[in-house]
N, C-alpha and C. Protein backbone atom coordinates (compact mmCIF):
# COMPACT_ATOMS: atom_id res chain seq x y z
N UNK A 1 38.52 37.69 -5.59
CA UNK A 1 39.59 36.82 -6.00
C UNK A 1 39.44 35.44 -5.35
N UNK A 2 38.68 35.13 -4.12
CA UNK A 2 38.83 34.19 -3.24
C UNK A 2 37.77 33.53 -3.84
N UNK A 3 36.83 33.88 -4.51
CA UNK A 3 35.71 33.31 -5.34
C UNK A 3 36.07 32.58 -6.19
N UNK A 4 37.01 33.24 -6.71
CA UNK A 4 37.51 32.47 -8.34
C UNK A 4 38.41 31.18 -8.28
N UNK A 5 39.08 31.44 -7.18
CA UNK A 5 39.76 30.56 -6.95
C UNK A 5 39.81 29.15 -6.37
N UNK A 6 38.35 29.51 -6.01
CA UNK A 6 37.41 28.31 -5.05
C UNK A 6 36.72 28.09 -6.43
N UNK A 7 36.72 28.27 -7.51
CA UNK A 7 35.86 27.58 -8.23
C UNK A 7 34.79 28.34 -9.01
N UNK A 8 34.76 29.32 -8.92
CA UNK A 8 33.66 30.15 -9.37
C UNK A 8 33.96 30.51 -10.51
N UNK A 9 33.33 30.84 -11.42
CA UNK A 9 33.50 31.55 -13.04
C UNK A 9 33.51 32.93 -12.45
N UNK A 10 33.92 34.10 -14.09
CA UNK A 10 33.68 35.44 -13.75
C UNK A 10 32.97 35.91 -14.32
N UNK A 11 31.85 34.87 -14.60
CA UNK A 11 30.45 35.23 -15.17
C UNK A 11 29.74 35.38 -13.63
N UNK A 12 29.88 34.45 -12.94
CA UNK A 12 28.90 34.04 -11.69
C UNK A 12 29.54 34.95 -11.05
N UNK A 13 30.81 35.38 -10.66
CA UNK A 13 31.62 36.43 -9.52
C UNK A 13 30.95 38.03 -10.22
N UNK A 14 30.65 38.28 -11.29
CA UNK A 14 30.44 39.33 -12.15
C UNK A 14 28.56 39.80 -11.66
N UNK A 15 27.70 38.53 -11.56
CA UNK A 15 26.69 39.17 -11.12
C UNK A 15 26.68 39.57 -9.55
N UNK A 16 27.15 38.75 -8.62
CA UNK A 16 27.46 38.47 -7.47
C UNK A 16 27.56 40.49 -6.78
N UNK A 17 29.01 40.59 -8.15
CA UNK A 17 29.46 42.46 -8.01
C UNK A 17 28.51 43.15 -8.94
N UNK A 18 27.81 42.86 -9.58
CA UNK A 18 27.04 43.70 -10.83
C UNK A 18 27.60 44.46 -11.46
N UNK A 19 28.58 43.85 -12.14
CA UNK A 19 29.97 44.48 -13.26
C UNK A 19 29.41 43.52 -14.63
N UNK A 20 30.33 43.78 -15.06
CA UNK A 20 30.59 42.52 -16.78
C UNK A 20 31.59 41.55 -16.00
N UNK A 21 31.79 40.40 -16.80
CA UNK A 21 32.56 39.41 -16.48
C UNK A 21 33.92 40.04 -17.00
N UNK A 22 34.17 40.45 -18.17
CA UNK A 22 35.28 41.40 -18.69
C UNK A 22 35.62 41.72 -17.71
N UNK A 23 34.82 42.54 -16.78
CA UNK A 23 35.51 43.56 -15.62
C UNK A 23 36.26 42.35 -14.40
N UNK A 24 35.58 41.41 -14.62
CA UNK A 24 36.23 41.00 -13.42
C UNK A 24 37.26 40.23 -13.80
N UNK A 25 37.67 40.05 -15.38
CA UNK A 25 38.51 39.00 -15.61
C UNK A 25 39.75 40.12 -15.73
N UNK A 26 39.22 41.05 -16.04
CA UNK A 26 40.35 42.09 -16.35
C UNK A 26 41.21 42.19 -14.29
N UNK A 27 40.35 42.20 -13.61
CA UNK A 27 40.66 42.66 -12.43
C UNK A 27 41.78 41.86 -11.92
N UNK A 28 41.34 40.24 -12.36
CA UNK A 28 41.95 38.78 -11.48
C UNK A 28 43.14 39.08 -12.68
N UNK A 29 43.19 39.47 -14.07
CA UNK A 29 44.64 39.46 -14.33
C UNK A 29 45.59 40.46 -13.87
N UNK A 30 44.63 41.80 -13.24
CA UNK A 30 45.99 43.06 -12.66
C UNK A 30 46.20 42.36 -12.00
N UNK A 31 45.06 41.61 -10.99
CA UNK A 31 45.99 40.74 -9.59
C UNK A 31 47.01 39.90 -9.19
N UNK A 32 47.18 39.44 -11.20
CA UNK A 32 47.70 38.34 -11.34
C UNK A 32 47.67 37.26 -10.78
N UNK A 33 46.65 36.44 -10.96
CA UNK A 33 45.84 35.65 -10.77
C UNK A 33 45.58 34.99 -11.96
N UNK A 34 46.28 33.48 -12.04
CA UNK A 34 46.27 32.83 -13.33
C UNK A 34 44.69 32.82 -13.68
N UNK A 35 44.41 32.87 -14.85
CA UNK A 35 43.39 32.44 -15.45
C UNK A 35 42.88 31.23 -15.90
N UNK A 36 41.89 30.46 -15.55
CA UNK A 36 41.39 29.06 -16.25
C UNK A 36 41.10 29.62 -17.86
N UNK A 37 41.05 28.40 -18.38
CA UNK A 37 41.09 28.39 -19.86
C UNK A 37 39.08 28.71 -19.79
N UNK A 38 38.28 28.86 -20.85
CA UNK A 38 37.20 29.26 -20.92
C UNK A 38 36.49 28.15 -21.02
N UNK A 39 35.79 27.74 -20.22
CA UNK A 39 34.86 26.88 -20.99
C UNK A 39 33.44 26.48 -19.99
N UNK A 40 32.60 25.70 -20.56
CA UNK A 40 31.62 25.29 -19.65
C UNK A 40 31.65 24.35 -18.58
N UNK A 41 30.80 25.19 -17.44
CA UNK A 41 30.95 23.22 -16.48
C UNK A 41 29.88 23.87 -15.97
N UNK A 42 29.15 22.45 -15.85
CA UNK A 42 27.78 22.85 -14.64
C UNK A 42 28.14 23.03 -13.05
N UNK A 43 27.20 24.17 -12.47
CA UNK A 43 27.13 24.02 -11.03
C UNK A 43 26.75 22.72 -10.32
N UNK A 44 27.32 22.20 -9.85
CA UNK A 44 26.32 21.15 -9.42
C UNK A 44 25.90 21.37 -8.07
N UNK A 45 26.27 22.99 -7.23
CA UNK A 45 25.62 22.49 -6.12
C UNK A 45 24.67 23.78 -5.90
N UNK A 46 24.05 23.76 -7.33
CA UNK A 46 23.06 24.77 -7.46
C UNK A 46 22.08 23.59 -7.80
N UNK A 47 20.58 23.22 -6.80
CA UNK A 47 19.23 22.67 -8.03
C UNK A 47 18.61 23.18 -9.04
N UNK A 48 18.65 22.29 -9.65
CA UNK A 48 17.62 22.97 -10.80
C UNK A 48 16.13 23.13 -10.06
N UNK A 49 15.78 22.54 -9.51
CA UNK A 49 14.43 22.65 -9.25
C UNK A 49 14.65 24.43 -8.20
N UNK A 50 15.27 24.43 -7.80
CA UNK A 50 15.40 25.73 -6.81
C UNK A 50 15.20 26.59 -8.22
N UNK A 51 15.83 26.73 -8.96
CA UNK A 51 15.68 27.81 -10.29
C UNK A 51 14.35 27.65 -10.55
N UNK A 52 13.49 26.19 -10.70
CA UNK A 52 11.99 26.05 -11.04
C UNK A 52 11.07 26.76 -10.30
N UNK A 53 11.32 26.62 -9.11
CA UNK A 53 10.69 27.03 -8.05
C UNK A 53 10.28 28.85 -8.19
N UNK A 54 11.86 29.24 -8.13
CA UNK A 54 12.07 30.49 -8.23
C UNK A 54 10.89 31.35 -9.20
N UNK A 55 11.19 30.67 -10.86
CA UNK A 55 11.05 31.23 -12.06
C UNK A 55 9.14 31.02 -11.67
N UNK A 56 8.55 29.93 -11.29
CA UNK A 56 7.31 29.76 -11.02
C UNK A 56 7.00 30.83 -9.88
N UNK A 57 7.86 31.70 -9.27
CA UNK A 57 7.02 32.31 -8.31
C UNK A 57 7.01 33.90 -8.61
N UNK A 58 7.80 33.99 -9.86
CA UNK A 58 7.22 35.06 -10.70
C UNK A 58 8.84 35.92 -10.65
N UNK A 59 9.77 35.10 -10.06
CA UNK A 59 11.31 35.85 -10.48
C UNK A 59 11.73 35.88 -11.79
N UNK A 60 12.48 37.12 -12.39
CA UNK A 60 13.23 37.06 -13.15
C UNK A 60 14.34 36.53 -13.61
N UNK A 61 15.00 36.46 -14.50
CA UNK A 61 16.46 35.75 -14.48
C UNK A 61 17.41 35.81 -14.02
N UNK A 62 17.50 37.36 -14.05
CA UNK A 62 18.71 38.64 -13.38
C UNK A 62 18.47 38.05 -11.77
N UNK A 63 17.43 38.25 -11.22
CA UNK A 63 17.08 38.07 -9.80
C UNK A 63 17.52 36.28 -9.31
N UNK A 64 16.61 35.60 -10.08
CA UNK A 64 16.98 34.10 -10.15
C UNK A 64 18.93 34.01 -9.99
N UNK A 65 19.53 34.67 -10.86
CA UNK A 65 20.98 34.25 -11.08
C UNK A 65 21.66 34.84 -9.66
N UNK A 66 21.05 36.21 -9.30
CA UNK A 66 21.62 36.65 -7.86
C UNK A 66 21.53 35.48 -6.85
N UNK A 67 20.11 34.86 -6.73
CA UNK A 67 19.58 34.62 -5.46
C UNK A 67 20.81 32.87 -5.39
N UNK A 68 21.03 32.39 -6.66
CA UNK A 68 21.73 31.11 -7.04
C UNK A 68 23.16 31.28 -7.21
N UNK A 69 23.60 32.22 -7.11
CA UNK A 69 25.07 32.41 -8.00
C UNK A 69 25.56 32.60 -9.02
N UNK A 70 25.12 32.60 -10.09
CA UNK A 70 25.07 32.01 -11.33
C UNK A 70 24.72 32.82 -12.71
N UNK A 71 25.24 33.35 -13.83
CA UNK A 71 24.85 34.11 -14.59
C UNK A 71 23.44 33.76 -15.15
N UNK A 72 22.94 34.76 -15.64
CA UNK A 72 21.47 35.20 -15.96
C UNK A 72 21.25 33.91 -16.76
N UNK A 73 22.26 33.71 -17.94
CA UNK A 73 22.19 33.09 -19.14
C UNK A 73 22.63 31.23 -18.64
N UNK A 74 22.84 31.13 -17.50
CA UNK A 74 23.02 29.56 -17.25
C UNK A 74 22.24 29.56 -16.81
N UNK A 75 21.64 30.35 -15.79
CA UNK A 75 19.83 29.97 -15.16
C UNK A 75 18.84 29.63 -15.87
N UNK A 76 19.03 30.52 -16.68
CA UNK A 76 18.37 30.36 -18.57
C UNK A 76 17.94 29.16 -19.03
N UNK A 77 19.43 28.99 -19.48
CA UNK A 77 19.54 27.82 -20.08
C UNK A 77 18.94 26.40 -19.27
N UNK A 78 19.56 26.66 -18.04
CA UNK A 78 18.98 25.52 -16.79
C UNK A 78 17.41 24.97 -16.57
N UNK A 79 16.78 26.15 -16.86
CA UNK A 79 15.44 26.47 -16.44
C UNK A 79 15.00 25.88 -18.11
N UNK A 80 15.35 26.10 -18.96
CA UNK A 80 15.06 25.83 -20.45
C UNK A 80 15.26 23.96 -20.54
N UNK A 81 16.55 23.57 -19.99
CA UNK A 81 16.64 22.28 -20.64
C UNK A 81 15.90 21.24 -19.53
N UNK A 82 15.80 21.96 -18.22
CA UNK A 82 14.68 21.41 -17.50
C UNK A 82 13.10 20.83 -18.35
N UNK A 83 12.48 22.09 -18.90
CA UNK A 83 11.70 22.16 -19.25
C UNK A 83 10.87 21.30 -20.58
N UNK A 84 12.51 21.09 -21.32
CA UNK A 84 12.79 20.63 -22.50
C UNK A 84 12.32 18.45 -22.34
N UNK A 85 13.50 18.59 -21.15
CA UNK A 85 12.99 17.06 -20.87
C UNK A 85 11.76 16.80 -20.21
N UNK A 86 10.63 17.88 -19.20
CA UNK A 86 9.72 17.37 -18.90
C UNK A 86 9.20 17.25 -20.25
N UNK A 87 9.05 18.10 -21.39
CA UNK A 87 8.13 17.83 -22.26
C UNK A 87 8.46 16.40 -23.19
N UNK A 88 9.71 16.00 -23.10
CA UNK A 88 9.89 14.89 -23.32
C UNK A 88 9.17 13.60 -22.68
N UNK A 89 9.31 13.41 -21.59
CA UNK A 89 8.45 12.92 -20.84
C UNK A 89 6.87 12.61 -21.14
N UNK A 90 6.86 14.24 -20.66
CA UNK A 90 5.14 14.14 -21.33
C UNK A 90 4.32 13.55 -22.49
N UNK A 91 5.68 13.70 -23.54
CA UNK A 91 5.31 13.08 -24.90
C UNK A 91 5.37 11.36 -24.83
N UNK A 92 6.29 11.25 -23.80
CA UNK A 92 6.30 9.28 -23.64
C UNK A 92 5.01 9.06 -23.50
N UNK A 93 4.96 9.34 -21.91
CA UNK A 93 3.62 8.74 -21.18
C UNK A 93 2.60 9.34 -22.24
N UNK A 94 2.20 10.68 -22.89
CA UNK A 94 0.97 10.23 -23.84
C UNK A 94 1.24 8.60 -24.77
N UNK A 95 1.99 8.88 -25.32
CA UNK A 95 2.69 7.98 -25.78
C UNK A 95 2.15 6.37 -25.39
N UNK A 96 2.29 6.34 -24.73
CA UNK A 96 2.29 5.63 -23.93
C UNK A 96 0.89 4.80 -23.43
N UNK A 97 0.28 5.75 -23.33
CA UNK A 97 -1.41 5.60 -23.20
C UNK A 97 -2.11 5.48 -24.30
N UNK A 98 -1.66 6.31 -25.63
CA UNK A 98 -2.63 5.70 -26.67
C UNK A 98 -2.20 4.16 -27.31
N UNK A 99 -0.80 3.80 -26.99
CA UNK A 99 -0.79 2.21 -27.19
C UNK A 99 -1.57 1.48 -26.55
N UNK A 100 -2.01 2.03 -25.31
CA UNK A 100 -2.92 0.52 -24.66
C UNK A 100 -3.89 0.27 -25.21
């Protein structure tokens, strides 16, 4: 409960216990414990590069989301849109070089 209330989702409190988020949302309402409305927000005091790091040293997602806080599926995604803009990048600077 002291998780949630500091800020945490009950996606991220859910791997933390290795339940469903259901389970834990169900729990914080017996506790009665208002509920935030649903929606997205980034961690920000999770790096992305710590997830890079991770996923390059041969972790999984499940494992990655333990070791960060964070559900399987935002590490995911994190590790994905990372990836998304280096290749952006990459495409400049070629880019970039066949103009000269």
């Amino acid at each position: 409960m002291t998780s949630y209330l500091r800020g945490d989702t009950a996606a991220e409190i859910a791997v933390e216990l290795q339940c469903s988020a259901d389970t834990v949302l169900r729990w914080l309402r017996d506790a009665g414990v208002p509920l935030r409305r649903p929606g997205r927000r980034k961690r920000r005091d999770v790096d992305t590069l710590t997830i890079v790091k991770l996923r390059e040293q041969g972790f999984g997602w499940l494992r990655i989301a333990t070791e960060v806080g964070m559900s399987h599926s935002a590490v995911r995604s994190r590790y994905l849109q990372h990836e998304q803009h280096l290749e952006v990048h990459r495409k400049r600077a070629h880019a970039h070089r066949e103009d000269e």
